[in-house]
Protein backbone atom coordinates (compact mmCIF):
# COMPACT_ATOMS: atom_id res chain seq x y z
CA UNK A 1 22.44 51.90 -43.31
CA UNK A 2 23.36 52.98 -46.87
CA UNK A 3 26.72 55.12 -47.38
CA UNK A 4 28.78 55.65 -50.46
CA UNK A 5 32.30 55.13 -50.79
CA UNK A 6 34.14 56.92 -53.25
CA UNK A 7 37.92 56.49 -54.05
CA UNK A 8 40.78 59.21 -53.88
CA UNK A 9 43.46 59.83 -56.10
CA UNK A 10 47.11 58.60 -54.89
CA UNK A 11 49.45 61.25 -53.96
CA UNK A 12 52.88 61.67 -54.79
CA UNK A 13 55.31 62.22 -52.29
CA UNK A 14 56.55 66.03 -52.30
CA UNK A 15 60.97 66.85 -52.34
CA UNK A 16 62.30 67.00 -49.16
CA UNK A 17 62.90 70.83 -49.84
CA UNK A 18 61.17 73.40 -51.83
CA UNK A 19 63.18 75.38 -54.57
CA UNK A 20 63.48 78.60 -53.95
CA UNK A 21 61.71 81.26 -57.06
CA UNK A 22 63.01 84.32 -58.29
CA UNK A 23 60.88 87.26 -57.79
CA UNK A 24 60.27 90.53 -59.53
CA UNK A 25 62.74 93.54 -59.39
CA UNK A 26 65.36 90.63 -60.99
CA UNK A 27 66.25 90.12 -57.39
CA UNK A 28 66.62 86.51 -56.56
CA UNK A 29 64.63 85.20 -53.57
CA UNK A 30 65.60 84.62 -50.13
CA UNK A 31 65.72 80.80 -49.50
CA UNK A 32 62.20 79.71 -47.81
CA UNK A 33 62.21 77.12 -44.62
CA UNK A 34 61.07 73.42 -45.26
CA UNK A 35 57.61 72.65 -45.41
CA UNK A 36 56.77 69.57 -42.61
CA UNK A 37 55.71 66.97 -45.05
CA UNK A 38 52.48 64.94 -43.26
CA UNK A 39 52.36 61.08 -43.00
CA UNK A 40 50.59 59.56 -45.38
CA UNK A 41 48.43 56.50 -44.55
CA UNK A 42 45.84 53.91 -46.39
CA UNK A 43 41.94 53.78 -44.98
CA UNK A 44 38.64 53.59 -46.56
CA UNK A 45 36.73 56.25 -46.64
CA UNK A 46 32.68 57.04 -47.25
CA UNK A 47 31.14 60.29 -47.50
CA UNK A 48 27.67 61.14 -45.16
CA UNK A 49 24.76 60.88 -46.65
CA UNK A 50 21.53 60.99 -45.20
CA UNK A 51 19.46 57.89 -45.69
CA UNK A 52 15.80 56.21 -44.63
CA UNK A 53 16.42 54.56 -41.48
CA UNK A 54 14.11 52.97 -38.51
CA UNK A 55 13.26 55.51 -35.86
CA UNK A 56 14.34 53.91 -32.89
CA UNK A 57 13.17 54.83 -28.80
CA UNK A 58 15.53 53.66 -26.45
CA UNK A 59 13.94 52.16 -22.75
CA UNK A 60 16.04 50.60 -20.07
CA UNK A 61 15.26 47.49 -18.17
CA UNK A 62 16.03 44.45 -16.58
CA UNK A 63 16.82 40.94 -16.99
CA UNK A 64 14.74 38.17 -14.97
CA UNK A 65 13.90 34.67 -15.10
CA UNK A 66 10.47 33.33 -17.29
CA UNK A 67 9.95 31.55 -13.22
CA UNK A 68 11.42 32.73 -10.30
CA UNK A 69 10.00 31.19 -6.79
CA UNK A 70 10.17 31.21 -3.01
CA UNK A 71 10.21 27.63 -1.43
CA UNK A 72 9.07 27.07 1.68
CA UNK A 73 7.69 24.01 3.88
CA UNK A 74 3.75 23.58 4.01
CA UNK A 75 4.13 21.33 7.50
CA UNK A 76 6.22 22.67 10.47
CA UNK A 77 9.05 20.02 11.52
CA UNK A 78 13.12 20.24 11.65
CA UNK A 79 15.33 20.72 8.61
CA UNK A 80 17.19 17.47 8.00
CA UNK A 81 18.90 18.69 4.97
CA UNK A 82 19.51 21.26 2.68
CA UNK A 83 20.46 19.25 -0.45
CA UNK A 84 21.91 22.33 -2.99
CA UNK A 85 23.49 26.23 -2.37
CA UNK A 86 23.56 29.47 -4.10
CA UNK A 87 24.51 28.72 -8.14
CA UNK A 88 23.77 25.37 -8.07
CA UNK A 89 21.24 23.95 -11.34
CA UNK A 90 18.58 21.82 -10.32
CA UNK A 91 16.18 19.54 -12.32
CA UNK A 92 12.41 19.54 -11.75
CA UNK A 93 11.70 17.32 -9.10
CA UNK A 94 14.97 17.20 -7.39
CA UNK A 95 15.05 16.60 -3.90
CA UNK A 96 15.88 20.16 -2.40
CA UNK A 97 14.83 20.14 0.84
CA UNK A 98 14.00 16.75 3.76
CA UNK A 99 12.29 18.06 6.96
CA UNK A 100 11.71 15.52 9.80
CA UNK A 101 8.56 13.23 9.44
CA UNK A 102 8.48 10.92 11.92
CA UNK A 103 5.41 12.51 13.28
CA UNK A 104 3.69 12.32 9.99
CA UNK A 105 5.06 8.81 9.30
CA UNK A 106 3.03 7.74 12.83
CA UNK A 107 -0.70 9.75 11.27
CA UNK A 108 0.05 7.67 7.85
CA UNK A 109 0.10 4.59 10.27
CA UNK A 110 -2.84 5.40 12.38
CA UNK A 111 -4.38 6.73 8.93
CA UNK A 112 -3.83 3.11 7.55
CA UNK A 113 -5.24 1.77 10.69
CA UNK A 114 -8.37 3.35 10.84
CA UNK A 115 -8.96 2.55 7.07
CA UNK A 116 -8.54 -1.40 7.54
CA UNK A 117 -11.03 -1.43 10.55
CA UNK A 118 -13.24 0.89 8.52
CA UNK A 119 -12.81 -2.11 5.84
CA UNK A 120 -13.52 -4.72 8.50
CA UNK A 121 -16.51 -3.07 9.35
CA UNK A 122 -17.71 -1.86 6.20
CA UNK A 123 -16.93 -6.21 5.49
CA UNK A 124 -19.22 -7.36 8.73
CA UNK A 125 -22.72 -4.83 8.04
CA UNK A 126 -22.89 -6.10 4.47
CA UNK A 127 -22.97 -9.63 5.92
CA UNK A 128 -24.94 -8.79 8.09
CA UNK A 129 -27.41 -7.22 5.73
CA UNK A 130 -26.96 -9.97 3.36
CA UNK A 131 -28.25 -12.89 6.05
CA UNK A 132 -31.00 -10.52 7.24
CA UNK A 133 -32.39 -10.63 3.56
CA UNK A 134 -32.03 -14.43 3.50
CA UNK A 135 -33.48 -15.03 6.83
CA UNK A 136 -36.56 -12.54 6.20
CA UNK A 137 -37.58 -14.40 3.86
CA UNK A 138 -37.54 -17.86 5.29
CA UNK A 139 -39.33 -16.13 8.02
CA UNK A 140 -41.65 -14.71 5.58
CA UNK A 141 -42.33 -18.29 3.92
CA UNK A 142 -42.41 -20.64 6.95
CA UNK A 143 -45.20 -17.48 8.67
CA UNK A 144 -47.35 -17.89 5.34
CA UNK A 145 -47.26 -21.39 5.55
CA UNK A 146 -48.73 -21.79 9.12
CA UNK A 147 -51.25 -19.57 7.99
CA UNK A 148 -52.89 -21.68 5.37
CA UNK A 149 -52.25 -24.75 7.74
CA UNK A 150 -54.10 -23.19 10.52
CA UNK A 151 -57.35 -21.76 7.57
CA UNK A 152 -57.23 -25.54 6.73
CA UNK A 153 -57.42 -26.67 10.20
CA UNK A 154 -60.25 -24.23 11.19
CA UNK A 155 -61.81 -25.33 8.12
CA UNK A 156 -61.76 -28.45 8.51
CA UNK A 157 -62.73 -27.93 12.32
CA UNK A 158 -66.22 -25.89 11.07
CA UNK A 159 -66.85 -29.04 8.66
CA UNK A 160 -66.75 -31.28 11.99
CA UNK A 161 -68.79 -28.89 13.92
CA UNK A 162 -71.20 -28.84 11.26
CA UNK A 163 -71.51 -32.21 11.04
CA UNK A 164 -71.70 -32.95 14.39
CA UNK A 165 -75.02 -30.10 14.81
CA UNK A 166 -76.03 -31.70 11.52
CA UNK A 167 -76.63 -35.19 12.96
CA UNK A 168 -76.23 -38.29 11.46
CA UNK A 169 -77.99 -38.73 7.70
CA UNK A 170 -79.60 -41.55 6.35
CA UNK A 171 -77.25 -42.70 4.06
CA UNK A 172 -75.12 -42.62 7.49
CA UNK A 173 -77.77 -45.16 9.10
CA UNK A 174 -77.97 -47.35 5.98
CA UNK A 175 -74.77 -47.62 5.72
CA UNK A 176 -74.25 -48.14 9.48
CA UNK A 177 -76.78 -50.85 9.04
CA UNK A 178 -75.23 -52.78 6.84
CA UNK A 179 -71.62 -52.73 8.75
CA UNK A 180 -73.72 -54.55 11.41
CA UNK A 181 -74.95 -57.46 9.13
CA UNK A 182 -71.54 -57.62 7.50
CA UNK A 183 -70.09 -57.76 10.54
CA UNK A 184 -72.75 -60.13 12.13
CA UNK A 185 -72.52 -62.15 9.08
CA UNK A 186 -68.49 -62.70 9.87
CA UNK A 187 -69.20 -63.61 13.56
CA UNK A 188 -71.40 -66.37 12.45
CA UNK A 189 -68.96 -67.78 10.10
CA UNK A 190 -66.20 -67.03 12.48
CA UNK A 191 -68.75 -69.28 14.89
CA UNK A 192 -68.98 -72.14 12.94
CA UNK A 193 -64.92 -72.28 11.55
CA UNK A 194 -64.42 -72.57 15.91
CA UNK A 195 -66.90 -75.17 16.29
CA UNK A 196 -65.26 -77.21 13.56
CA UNK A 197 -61.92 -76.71 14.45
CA UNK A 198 -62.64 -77.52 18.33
CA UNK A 199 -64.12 -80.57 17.48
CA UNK A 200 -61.22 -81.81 15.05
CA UNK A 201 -59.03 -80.77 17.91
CA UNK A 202 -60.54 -82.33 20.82
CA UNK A 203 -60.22 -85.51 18.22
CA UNK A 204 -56.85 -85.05 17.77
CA UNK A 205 -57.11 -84.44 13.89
CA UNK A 206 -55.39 -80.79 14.21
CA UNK A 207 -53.02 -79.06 16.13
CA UNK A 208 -54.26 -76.80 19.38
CA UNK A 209 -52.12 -74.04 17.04
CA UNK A 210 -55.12 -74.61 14.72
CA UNK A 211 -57.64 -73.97 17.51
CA UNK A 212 -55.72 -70.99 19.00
CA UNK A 213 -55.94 -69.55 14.89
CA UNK A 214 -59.76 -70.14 14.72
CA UNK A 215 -60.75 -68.61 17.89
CA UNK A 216 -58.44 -65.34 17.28
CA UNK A 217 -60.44 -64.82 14.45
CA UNK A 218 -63.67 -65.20 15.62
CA UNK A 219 -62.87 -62.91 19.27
CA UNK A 220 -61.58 -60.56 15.91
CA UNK A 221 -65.27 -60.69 14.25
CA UNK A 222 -66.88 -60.48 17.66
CA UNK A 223 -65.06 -57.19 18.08
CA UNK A 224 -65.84 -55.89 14.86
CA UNK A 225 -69.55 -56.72 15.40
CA UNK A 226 -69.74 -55.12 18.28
CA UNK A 227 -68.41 -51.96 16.94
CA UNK A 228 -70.51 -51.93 14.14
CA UNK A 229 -73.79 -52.22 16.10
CA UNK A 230 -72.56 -49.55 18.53
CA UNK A 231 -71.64 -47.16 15.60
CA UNK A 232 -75.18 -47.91 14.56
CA UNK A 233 -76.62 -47.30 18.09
CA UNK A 234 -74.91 -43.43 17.81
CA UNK A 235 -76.22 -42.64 14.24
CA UNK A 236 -79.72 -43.78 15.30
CA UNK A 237 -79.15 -41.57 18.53
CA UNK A 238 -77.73 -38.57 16.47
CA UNK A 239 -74.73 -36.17 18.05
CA UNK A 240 -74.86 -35.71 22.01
CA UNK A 241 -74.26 -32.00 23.40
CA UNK A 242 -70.89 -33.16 24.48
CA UNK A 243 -69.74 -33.70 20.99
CA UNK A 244 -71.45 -30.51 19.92
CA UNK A 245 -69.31 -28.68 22.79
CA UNK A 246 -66.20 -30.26 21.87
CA UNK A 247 -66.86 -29.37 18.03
CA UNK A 248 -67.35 -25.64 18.55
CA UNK A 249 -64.47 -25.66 21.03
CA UNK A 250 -62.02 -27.39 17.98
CA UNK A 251 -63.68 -24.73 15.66
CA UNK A 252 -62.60 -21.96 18.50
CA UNK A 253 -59.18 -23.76 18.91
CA UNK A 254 -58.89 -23.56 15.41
CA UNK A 255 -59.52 -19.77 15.18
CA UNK A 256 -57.17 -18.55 18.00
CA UNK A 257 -54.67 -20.80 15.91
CA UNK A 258 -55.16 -19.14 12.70
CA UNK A 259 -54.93 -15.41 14.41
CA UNK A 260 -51.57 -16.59 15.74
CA UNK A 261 -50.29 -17.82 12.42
CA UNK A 262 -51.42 -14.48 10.86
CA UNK A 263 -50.03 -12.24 13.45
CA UNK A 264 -46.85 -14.28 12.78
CA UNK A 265 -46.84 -13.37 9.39
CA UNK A 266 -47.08 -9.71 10.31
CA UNK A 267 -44.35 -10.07 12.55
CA UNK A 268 -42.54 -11.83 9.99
CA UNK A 269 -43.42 -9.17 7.21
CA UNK A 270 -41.99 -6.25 9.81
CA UNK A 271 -39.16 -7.88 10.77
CA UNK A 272 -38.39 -7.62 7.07
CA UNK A 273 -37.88 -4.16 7.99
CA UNK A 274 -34.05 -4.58 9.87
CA UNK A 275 -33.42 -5.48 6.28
CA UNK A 276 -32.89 -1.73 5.50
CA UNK A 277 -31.65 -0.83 8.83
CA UNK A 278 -28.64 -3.46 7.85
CA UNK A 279 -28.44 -1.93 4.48
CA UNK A 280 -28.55 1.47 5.98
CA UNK A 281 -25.70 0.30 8.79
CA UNK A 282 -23.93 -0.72 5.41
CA UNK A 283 -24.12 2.41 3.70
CA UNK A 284 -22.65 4.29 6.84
CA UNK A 285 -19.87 1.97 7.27
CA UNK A 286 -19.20 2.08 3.50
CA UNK A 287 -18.82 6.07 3.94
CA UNK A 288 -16.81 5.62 6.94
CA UNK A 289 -14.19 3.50 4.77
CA UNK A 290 -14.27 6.37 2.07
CA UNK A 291 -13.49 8.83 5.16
CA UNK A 292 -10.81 7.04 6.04
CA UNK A 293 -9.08 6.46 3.00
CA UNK A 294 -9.58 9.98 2.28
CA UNK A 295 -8.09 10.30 5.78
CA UNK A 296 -4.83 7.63 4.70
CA UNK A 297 -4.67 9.82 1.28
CA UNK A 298 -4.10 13.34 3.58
CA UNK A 299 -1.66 11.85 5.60
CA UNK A 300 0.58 10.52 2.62
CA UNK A 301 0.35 13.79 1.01
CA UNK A 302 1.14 15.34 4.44
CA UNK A 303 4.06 13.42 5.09
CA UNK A 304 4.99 13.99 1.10
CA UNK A 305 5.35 17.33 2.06
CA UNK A 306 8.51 16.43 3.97
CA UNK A 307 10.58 16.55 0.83
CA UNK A 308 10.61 19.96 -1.07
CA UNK A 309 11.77 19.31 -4.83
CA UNK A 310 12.37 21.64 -7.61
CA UNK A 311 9.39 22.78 -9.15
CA UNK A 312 10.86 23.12 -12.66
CA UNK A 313 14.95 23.30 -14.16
CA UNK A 314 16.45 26.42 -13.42
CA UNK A 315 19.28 27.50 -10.40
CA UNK A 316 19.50 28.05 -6.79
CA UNK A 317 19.17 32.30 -6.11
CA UNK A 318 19.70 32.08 -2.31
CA UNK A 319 19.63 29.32 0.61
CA UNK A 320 17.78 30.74 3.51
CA UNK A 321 18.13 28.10 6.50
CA UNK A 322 21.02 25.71 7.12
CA UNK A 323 19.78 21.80 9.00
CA UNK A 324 18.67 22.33 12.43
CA UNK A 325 16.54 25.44 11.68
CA UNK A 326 12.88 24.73 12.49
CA UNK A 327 11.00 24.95 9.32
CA UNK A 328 7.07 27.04 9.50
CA UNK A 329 4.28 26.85 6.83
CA UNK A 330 5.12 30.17 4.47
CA UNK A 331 8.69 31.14 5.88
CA UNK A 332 11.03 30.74 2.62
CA UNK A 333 14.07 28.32 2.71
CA UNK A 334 14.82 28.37 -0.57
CA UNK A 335 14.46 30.95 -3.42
CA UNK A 336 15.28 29.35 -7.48
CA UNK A 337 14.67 30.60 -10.58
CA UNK A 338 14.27 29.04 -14.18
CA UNK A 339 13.10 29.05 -17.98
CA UNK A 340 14.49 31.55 -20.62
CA UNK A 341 15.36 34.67 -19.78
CA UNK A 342 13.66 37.74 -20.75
CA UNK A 343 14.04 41.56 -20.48
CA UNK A 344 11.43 43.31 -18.79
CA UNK A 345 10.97 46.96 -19.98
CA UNK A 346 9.19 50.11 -18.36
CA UNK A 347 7.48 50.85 -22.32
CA UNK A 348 5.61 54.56 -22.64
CA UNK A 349 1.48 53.80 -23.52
CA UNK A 350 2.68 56.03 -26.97
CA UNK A 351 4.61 53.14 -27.96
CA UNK A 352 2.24 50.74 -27.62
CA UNK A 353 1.10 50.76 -31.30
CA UNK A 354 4.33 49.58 -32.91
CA UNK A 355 4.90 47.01 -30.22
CA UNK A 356 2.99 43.34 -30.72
CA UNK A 357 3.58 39.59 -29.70
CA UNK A 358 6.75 38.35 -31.82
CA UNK A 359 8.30 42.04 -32.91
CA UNK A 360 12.14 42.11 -32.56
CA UNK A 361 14.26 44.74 -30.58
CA UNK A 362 17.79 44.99 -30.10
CA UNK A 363 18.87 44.77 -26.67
CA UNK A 364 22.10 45.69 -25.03
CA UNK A 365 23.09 44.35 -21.67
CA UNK A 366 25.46 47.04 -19.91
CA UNK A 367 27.26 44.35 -17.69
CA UNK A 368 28.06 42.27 -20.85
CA UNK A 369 29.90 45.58 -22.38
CA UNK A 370 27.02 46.43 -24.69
CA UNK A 371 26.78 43.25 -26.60
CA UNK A 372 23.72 43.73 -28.34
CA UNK A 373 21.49 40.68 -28.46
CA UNK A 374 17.74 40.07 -30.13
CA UNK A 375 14.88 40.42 -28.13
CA UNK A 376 11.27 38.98 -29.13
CA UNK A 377 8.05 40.15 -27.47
CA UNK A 378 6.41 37.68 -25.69
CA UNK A 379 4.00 39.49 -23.66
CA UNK A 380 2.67 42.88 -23.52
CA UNK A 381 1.41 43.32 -19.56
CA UNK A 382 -2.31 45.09 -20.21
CA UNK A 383 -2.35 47.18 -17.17
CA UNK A 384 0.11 50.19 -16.94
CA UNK A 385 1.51 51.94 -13.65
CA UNK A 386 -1.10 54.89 -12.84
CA UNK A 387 1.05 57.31 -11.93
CA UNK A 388 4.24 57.50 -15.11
CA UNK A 389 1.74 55.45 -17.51
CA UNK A 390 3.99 53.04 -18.73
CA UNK A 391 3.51 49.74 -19.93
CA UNK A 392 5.84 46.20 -19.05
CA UNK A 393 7.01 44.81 -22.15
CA UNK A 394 8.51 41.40 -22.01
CA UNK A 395 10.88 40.36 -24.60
CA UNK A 396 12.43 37.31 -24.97
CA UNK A 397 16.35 36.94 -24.98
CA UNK A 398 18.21 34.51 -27.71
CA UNK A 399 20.06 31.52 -25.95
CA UNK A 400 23.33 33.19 -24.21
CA UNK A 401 25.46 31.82 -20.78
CA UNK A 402 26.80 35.07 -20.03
CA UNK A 403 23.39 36.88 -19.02
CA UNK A 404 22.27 36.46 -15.50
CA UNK A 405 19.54 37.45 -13.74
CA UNK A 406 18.65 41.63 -12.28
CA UNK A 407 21.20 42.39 -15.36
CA UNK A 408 20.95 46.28 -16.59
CA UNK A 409 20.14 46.92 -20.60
CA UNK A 410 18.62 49.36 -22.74
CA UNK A 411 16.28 47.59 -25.88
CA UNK A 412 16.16 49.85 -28.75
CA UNK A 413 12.53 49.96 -30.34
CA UNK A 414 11.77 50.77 -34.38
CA UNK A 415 8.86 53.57 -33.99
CA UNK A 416 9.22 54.03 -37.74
CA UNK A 417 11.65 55.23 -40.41
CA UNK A 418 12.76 58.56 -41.23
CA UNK A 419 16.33 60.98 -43.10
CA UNK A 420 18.80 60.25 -40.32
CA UNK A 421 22.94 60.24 -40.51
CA UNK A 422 23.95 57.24 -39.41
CA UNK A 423 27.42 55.83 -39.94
CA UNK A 424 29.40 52.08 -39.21
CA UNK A 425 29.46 51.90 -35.55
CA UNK A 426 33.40 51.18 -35.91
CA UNK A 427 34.18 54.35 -37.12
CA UNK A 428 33.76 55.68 -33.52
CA UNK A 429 35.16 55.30 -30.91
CA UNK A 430 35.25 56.85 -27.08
CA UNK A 431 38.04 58.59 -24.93
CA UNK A 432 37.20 60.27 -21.47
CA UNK A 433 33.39 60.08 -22.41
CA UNK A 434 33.52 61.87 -25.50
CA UNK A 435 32.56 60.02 -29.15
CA UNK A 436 34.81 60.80 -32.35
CA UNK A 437 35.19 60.07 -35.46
CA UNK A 438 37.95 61.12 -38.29
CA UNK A 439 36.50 63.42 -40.82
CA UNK A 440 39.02 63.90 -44.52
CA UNK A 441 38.85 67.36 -45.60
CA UNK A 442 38.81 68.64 -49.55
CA UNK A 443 43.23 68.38 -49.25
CA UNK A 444 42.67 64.61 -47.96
CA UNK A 445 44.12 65.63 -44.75
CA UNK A 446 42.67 63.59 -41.31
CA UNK A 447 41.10 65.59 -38.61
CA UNK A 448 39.56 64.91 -35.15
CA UNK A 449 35.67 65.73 -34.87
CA UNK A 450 33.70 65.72 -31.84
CA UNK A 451 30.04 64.05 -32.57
CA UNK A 452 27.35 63.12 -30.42
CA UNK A 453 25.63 59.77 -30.98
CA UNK A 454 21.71 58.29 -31.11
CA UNK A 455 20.82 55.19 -31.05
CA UNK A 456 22.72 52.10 -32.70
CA UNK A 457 20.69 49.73 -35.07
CA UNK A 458 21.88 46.45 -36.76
CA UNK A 459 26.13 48.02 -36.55
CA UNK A 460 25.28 51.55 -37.44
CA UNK A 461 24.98 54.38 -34.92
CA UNK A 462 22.93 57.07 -35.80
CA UNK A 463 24.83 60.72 -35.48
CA UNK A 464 23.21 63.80 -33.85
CA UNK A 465 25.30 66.01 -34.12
CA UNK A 466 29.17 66.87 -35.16
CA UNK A 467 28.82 65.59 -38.81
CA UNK A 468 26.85 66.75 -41.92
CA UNK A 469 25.64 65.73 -45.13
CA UNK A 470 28.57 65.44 -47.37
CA UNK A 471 31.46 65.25 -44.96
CA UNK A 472 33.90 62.33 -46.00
CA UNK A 473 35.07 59.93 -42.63
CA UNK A 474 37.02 57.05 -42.05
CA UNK A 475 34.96 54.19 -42.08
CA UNK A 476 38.23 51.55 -42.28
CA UNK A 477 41.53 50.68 -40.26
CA UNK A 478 42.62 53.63 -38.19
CA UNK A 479 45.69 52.12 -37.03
CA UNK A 480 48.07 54.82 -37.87
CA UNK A 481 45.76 57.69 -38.05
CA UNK A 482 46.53 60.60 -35.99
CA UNK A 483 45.16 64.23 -36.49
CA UNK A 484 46.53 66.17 -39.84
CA UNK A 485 47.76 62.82 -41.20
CA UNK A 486 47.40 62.35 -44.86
CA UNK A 487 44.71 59.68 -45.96
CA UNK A 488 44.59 57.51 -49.48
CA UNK A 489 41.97 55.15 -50.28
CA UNK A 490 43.44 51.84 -50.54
């Protein structure tokens, strides 16, 4: 707002009583009355001008909360407590609201429950599964083993067999041969030592111990002859049919035993299998366990559920249930509000293009007697009402204790500048709903003028009507103004 002051000249005070003149015709004139001599008083004055200042569009609106929300219970149960009431502050995570959870405290148990037998279980298939691996394969091992004992044994049980078709062999004679005269050789000597000993005996030259010694070992070489010619007897004879028989039979024996030993090894090999089926029975009791921990988790967060807190700082709006009241999933009990304030206006789509994110409007709050505070856009809501085509425009409100929420206002937006009147705000004033101001005509005299008023920017009002270009006001004091008073310039 730009206005120009300019200064009057003082005035003297006039006599009490104006001399009377004399006239033409040489006839004195008649004394005149007393002129009423007006008060004079001291006030700065400016004179109108018009000036380049913002065009401003005035929209009304309302004051809410940034977060504003309706608490209710997610589990059905009965109200314990009802911690706060209407105006109270509240922190985030304040305890609000306890319902009754001793039914949820018993699922946490049972929860808990079924997750250490889960456990237990989960514990028991993988030892299980770990002694079926270790036992498969000593299975496994000993199986292969009594295979290759029972190929040796039929192996070795075809070698007999063969042998015993085969017949004896010459080197088999020979050598039988010569066991005999080895042997025969022995007896003799064995023959003779007796003799010699039984005669020293019977002369008393040596012990009967002696004689007892000598004939052992000759009864020993007798035996061994003996043997040796029969074993020479058989090779000359060569293998009977019996021993033939009871060759093929081992080699049969042998072959049945070696089948067995393999079809242990399968059985061995496919038992193997239960390996999986334990690591399998593992796997499902592993998954149970995760089911029922997920199963433990749900129930804690159930039974959290008991305790409603403040989901951020703000107040307490309105208390809807008292203790006692049986609390249901969705049915409000609480209703808070939080964060800054801010002033939600009903913007035409025209003024959309001098409106942005951070842009400053004035704002005036009826309930707070006009107090004009700064708003800041913080949101521009994209989507406009179909049927008056207006936008929501959110402006942020500076820091004050005295605005409360649902609050009346009226935010003044800059469209643009233009030649407007505009004069100090505080050289209005109201009485029974009319605006005026005092206007000081060309004789410095005070007089009452109606105006009408636009919108007020940064202290000045803009006028509309009543005043014009040139006009001198008051712009200072009035305190001892009244209409027709006479005003000097301090």
């Amino acid at each position: 707002m730009r206005y120009r002051k300019r200064h009057f000249a003082l005035f003297a005070f006039l006599p009490a009583a104006i001399l009377a003149g004399v006239t033409g015709c040489g006839r004195p004139s008649e004394p005149s009355a007393p002129a009423k001599i007006p008060a004079t008083v001291r006030a700065a004055t400016a004179i109108i001008e018009e000036v380049d200042a913002p065009l401003t569009h005035t929209v009304t609106g309302t004051v809410r909360s940034m977060f504003a929300s309706s608490l209710s219970s997610k589990v059905m149960g009965r109200i314990v407590a009802v911690n706060v009431r209407e105006g109270d502050a509240i922190r985030q995570g304040q305890s609000l609201v306890s319902i009754d959870g001793r039914e949820l405290k018993s699922a946490v148990e049972m929860a808990d429950a079924d997750y250490r037998a889960a456990v237990a279980g989960a514990g028991s298939a993988r030892t299980a599964a770990d002694m079926e691996v270790k036992s498969s394969a000593t299975r496994i091992a000993q199986a292969d083993a009594q295979v290759k004992q029972a190929e040796a044994g039929l192996a070795a049980a075809e070698a007999r067999r063969d042998l015993a078709v085969a017949g004896s062999r010459n080197q088999e004679l020979e050598q039988a041969r010569i066991a005999v005269a080895q042997a025969q050789s022995s007896l003799r000597l064995a023959q003779v030592e007796l003799d010699r000993v039984t005669k020293l005996v019977e002369d008393g030259a040596l012990a009967r111990r002696e004689l007892d010694v000598a004939q052992n070992r000759f009864d020993l070489a007798k035996g061994q002859y003996d043997a040796a010619v029969q074993t020479e007897s058989m090779a000359r004879e060569g293998s009977r049919a019996q021993e033939i028989r009871a060759a093929n039979e081992g080699v049969t024996q042998a072959k049945a035993a070696l089948k067995q030993a393999q079809a242990g090894l399968a059985q061995a090999k496919a038992a193997a299998m239960q390996i999986d089926l334990r690591r399998k029975d593992y796997d499902l009791a592993s998954a149970r366990t995760m089911q029922a921990a997920a199963a433990a988790r749900s129930a804690r967060v159930s039974l959290s559920y008991v305790q409603i807190s403040a989901p951020f700082d703000g107040r307490v709006t309105a208390r809807l249930a008292d203790p006692g009241t049986l609390a249901s999933p969705g049915v409000p009990i609480l209703q808070v509000e939080g964060g800054e304030f801010r002033f939600e206006a009903e913007v035409p789509e025209s003024l959309l293009g001098s409106l942005s994110k951070g842009k400053t409007a004035e704002i005036r709050i009826d309930a707070l007697g006009g107090k004009a505070l700064t708003g800041r856009v913080v949101e521009v809501v994209p989507t406009a009402d179909p049927g008056s085509h207006r936008f929501t425009v959110k402006f942020a409100l500076q820091a004050t204790r005295d605005v409360k929420s649902g609050m009346f206002g009226k935010a003044a937006l800059i469209t643009g500048t233009g030649r407007r009147i505009v004069i100090p705000k505080t050289a209005t004033w109201q009485r029974e709903g009319l605006n005026y101001v005092f206007i000081v005509n060309t004789e410095g005299i005070a007089r009452l003028r109606i105006v009408t008023l636009g919108e007020v920017t940064n202290g000045d009002v803009e006028v509309l009507s009543g005043l014009g270009k040139g006009d001198r006001i008051v712009v200072g004091d009035r305190v001892g103004i009244s209409d027709g008073a006479k005003v000097e310039q301090p």
